[in-house]
PDB file of N, CA and C in Angstrom:
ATOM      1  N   UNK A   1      -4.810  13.592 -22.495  1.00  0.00           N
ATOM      2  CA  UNK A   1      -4.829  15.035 -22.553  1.00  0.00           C
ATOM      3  C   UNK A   1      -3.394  15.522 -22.735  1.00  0.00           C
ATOM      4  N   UNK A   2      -3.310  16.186 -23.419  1.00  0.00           N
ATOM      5  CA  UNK A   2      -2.133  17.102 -23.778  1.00  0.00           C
ATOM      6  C   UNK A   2      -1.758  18.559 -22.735  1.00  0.00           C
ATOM      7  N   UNK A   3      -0.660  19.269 -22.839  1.00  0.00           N
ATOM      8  CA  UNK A   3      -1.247  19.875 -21.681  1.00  0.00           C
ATOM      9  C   UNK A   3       0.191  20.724 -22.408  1.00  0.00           C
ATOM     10  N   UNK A   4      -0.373  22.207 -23.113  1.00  0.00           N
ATOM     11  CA  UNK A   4       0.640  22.805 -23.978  1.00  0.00           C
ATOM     12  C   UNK A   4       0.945  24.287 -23.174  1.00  0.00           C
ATOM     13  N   UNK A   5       2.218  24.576 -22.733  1.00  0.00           N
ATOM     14  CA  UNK A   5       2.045  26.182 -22.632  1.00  0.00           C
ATOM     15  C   UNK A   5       3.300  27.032 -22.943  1.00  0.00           C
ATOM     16  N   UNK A   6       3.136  28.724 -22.619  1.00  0.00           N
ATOM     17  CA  UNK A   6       4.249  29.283 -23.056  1.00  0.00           C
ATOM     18  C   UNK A   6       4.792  30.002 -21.422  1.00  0.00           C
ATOM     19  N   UNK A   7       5.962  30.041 -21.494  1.00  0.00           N
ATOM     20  CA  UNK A   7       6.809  30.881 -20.069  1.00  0.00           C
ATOM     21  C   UNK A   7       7.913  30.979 -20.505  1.00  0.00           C
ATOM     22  N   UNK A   8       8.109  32.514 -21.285  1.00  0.00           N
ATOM     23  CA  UNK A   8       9.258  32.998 -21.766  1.00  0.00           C
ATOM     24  C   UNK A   8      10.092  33.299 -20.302  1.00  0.00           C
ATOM     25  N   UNK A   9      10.120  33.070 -19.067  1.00  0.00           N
ATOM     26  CA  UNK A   9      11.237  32.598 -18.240  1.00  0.00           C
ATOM     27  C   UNK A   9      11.720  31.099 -17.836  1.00  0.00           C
ATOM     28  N   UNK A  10      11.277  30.064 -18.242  1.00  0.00           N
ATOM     29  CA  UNK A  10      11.095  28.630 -17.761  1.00  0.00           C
ATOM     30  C   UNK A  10      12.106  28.295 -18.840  1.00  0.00           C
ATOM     31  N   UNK A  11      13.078  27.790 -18.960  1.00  0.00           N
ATOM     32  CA  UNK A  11      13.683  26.667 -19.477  1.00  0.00           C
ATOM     33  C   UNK A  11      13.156  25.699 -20.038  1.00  0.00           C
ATOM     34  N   UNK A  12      13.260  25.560 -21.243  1.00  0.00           N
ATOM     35  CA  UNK A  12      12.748  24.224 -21.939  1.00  0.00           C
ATOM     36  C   UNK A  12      12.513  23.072 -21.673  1.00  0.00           C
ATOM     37  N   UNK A  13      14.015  23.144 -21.195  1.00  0.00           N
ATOM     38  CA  UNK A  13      14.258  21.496 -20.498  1.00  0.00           C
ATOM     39  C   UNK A  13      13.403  21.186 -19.075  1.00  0.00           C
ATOM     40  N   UNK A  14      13.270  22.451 -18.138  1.00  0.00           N
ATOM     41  CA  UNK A  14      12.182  22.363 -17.242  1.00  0.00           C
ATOM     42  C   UNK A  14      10.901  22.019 -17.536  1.00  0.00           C
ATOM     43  N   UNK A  15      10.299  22.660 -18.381  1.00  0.00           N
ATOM     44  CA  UNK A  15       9.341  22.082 -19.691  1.00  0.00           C
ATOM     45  C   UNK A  15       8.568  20.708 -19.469  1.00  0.00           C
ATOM     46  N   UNK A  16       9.803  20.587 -19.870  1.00  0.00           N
ATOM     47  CA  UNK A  16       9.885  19.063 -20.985  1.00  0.00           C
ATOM     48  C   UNK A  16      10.018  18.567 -19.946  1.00  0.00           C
ATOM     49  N   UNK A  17      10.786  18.396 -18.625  1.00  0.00           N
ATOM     50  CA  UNK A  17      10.886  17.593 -17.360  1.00  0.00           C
ATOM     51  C   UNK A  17       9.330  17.057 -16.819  1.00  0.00           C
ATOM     52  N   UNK A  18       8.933  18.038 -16.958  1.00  0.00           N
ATOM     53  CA  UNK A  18       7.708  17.888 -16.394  1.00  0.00           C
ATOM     54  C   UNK A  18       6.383  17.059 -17.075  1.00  0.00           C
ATOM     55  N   UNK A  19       6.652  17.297 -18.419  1.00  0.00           N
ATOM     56  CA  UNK A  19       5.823  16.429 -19.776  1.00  0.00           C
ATOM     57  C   UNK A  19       4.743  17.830 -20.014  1.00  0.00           C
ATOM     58  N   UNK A  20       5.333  18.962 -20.205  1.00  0.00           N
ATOM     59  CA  UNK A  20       4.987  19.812 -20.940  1.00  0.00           C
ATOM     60  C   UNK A  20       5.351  20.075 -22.387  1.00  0.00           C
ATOM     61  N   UNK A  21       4.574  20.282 -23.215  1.00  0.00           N
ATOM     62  CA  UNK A  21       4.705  21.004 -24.066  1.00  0.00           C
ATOM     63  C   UNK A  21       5.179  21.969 -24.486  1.00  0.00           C
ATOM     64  N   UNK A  22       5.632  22.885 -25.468  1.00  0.00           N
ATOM     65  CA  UNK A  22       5.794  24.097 -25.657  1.00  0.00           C
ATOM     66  C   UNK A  22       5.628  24.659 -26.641  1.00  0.00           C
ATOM     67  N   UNK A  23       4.997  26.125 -26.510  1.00  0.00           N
ATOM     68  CA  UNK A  23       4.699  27.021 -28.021  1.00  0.00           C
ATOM     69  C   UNK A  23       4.973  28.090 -27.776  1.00  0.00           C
ATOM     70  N   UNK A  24       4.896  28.638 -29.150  1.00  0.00           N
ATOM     71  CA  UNK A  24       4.702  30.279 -28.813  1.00  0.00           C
ATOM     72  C   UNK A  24       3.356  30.783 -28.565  1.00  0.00           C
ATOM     73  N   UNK A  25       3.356  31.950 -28.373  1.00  0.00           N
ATOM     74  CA  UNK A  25       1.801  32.496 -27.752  1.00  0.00           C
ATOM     75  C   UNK A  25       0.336  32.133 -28.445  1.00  0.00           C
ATOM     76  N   UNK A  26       0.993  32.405 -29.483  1.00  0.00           N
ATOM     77  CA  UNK A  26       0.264  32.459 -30.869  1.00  0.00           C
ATOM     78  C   UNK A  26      -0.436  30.578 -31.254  1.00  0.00           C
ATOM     79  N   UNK A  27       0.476  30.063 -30.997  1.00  0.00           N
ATOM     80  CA  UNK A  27       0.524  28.593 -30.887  1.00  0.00           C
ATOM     81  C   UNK A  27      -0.559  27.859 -29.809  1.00  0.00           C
ATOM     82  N   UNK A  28      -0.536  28.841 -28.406  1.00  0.00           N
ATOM     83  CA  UNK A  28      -1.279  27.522 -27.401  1.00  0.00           C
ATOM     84  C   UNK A  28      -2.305  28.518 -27.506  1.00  0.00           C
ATOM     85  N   UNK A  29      -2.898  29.857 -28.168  1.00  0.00           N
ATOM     86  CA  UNK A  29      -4.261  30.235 -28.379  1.00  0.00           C
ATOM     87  C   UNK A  29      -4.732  29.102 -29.070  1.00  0.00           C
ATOM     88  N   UNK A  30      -4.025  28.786 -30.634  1.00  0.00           N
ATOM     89  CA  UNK A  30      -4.601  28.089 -31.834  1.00  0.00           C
ATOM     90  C   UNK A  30      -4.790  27.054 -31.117  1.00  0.00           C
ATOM     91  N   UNK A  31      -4.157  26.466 -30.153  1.00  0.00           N
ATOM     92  CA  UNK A  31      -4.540  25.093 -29.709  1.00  0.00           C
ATOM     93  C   UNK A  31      -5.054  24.627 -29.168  1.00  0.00           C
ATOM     94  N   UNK A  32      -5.059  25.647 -28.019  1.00  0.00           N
ATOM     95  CA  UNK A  32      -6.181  25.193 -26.510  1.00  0.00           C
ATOM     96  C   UNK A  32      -7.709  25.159 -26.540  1.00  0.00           C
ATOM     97  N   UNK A  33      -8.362  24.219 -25.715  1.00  0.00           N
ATOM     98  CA  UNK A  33      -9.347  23.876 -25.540  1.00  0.00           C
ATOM     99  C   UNK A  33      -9.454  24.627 -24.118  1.00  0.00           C
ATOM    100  N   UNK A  34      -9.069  24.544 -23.840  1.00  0.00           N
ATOM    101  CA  UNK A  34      -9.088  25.121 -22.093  1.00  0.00           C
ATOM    102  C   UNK A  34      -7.431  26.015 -22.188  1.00  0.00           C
ATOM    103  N   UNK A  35      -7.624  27.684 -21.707  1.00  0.00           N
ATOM    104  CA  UNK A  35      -6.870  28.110 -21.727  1.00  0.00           C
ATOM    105  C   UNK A  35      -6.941  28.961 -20.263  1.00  0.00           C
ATOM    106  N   UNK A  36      -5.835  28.535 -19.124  1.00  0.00           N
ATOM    107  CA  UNK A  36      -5.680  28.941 -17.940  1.00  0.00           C
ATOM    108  C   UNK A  36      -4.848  30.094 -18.051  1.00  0.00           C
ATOM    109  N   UNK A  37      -4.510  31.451 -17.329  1.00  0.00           N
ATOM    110  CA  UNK A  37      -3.604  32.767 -17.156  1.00  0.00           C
ATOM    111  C   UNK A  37      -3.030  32.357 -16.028  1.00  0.00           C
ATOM    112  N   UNK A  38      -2.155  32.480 -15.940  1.00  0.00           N
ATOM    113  CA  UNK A  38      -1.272  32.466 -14.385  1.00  0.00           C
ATOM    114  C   UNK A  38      -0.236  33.366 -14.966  1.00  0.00           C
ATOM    115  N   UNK A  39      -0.333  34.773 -14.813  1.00  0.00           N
ATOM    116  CA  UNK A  39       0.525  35.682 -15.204  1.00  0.00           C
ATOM    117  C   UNK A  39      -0.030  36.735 -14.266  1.00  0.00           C
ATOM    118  N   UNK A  40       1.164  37.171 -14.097  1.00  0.00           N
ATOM    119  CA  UNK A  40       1.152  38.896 -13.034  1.00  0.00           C
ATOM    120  C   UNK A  40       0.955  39.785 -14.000  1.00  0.00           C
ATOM    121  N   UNK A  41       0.430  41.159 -13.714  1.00  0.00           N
ATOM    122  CA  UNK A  41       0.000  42.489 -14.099  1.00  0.00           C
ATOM    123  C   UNK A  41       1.429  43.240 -14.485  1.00  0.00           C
ATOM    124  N   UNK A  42       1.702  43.404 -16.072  1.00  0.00           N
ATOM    125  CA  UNK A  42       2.909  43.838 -15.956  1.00  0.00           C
ATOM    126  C   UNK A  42       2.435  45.021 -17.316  1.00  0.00           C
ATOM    127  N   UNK A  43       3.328  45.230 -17.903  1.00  0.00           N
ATOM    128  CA  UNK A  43       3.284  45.878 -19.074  1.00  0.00           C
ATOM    129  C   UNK A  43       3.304  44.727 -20.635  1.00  0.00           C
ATOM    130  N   UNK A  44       4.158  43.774 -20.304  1.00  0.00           N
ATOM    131  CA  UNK A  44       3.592  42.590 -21.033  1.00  0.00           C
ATOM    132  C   UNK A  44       2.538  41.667 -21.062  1.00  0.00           C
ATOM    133  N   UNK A  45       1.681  41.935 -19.759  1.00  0.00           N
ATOM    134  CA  UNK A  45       0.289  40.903 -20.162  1.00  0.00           C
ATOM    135  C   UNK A  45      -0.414  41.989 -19.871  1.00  0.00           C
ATOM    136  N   UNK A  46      -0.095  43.104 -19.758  1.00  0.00           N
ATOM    137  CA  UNK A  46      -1.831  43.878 -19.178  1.00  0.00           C
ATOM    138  C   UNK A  46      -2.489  43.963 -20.768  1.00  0.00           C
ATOM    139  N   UNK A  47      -3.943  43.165 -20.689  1.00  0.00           N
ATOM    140  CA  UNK A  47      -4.815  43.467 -22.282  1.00  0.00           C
ATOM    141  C   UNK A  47      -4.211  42.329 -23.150  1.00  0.00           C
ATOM    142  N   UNK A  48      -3.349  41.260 -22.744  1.00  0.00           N
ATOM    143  CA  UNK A  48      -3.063  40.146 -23.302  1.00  0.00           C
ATOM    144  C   UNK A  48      -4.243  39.434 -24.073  1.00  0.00           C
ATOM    145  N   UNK A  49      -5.423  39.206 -23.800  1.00  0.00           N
ATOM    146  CA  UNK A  49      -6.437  38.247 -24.130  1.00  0.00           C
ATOM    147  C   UNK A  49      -7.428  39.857 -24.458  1.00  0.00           C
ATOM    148  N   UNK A  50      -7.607  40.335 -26.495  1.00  0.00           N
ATOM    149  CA  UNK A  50      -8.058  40.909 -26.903  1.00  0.00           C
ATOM    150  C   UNK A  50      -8.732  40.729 -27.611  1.00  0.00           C
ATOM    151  N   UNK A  51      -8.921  41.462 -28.892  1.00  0.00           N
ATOM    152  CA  UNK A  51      -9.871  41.077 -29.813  1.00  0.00           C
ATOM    153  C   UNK A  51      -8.798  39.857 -30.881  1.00  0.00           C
ATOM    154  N   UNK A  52      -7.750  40.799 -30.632  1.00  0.00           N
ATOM    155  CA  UNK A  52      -7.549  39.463 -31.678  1.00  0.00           C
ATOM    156  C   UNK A  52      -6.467  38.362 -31.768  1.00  0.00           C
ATOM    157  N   UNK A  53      -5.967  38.413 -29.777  1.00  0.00           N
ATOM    158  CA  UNK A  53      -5.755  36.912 -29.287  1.00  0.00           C
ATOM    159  C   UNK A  53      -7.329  36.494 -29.965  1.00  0.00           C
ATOM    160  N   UNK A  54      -8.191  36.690 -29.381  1.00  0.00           N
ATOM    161  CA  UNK A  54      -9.557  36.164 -29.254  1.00  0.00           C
ATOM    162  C   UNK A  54      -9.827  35.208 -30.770  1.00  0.00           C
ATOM    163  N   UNK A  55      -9.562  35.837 -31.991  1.00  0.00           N
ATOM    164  CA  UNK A  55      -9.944  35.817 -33.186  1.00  0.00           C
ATOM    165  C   UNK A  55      -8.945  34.056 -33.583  1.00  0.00           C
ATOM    166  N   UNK A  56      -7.095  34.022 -33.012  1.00  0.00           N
ATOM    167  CA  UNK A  56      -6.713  33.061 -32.581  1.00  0.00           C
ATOM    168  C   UNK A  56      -6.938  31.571 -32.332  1.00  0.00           C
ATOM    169  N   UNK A  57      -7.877  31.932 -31.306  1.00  0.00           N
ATOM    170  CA  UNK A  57      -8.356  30.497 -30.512  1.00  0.00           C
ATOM    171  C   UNK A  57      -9.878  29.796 -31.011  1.00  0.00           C
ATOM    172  N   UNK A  58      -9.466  28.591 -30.768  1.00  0.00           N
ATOM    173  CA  UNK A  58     -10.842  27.882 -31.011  1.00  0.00           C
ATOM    174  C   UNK A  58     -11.921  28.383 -31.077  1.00  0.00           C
ATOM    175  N   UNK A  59     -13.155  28.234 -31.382  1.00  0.00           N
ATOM    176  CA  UNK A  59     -14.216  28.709 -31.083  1.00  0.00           C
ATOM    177  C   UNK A  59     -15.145  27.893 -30.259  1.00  0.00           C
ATOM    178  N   UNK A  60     -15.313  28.102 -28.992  1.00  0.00           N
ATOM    179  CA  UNK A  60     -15.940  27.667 -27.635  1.00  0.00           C
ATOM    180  C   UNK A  60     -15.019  27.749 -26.862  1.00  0.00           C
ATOM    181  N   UNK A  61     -13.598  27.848 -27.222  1.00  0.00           N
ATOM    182  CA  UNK A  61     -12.582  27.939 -25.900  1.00  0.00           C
ATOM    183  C   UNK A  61     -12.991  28.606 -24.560  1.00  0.00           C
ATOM    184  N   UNK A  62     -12.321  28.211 -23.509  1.00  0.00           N
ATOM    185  CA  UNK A  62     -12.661  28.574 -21.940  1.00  0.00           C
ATOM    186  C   UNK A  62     -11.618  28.798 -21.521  1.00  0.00           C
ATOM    187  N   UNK A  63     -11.643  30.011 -21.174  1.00  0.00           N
ATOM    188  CA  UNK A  63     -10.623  30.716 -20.794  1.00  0.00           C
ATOM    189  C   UNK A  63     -10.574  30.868 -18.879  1.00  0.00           C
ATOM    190  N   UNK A  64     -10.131  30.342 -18.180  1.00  0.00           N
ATOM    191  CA  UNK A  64      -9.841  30.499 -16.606  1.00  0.00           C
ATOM    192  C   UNK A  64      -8.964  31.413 -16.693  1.00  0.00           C
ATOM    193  N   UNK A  65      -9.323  32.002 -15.786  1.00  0.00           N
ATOM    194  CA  UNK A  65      -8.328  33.555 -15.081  1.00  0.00           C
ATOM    195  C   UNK A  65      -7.884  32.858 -13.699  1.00  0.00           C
ATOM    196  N   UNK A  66      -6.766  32.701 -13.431  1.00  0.00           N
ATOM    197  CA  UNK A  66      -5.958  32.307 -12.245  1.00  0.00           C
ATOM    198  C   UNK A  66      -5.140  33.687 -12.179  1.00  0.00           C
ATOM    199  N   UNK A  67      -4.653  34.817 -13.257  1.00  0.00           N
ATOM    200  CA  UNK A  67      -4.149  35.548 -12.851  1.00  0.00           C
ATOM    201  C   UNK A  67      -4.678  36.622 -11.826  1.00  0.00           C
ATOM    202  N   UNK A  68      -4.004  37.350 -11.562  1.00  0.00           N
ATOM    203  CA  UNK A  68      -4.196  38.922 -10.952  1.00  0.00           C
ATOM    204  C   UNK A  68      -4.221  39.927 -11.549  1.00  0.00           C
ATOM    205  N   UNK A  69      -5.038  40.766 -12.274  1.00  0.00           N
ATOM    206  CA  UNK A  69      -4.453  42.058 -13.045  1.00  0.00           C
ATOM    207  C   UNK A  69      -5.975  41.783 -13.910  1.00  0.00           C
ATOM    208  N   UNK A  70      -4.926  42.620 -15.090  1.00  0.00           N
ATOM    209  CA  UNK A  70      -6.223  43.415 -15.931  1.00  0.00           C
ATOM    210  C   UNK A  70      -5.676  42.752 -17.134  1.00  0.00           C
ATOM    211  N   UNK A  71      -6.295  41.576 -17.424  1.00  0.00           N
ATOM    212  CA  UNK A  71      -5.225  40.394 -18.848  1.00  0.00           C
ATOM    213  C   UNK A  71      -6.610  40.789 -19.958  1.00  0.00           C
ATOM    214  N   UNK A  72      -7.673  41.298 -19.617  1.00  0.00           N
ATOM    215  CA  UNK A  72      -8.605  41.146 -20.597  1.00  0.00           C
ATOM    216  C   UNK A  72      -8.737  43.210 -21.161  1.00  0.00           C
ATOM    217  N   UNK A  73      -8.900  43.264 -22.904  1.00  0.00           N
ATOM    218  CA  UNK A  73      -9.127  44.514 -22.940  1.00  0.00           C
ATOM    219  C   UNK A  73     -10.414  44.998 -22.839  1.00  0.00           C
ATOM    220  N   UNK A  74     -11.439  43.918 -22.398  1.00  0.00           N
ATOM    221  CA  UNK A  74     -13.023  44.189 -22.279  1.00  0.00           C
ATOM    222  C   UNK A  74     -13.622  44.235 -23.609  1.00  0.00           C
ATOM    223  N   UNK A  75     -13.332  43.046 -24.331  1.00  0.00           N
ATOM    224  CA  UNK A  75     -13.969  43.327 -26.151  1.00  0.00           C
ATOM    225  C   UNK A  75     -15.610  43.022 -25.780  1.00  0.00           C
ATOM    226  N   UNK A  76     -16.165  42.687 -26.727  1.00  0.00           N
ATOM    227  CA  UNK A  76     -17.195  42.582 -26.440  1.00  0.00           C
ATOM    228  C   UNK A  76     -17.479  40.944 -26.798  1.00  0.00           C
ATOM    229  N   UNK A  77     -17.282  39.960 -25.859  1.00  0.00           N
ATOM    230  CA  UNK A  77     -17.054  38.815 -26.039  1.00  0.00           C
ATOM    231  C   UNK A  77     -18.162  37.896 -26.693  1.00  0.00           C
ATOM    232  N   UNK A  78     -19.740  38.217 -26.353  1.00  0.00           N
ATOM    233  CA  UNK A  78     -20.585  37.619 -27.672  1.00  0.00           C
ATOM    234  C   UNK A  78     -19.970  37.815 -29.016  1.00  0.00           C
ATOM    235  N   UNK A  79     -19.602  39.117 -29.762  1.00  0.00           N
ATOM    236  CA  UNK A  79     -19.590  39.162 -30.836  1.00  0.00           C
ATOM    237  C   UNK A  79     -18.252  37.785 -31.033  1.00  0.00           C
ATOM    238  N   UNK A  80     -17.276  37.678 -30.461  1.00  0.00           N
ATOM    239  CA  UNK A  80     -16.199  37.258 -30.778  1.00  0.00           C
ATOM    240  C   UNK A  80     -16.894  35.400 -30.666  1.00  0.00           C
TER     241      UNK A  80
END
């Protein structure tokens, strides 16, 4: 298993210490099979995971919410 993510505060090299991966946002939608949130409620993730992150990612992806907040804009997720 591969195990890819993004944390525009984390250091690369922290990263990589660990045997992480790294992408841009755009990157670990297209990639993930399993996509976990561990992000706080800010003005940068509130509505993060929309219609068209959504459009992005795999199709069957599973998305876990570990965050706190409001990361989803409420699309209408059958259609997607």
């Amino acid at each position: 298993m591969e195990i890819v993510g993004h944390d525009p505060f984390v250091s690369a090299s922290v990263v990589k210490d660990q045997g992480i991966g790294t992408g841009k946002l755009e990157e670990v939608y297209a990639a993930a099979d399993y996509l976990t949130l561990h992000v706080g409620l800010t003005p940068r993730t509130a509505g993060m995971i929309n219609a068209d992150s959504l459009k992005k990612m795999k199709r069957g992806v599973r998305i876990v919410n570990c965050a706190r907040g409001n990361w989803s804009t409420k699309p209408r997720w059958r259609r997607l």
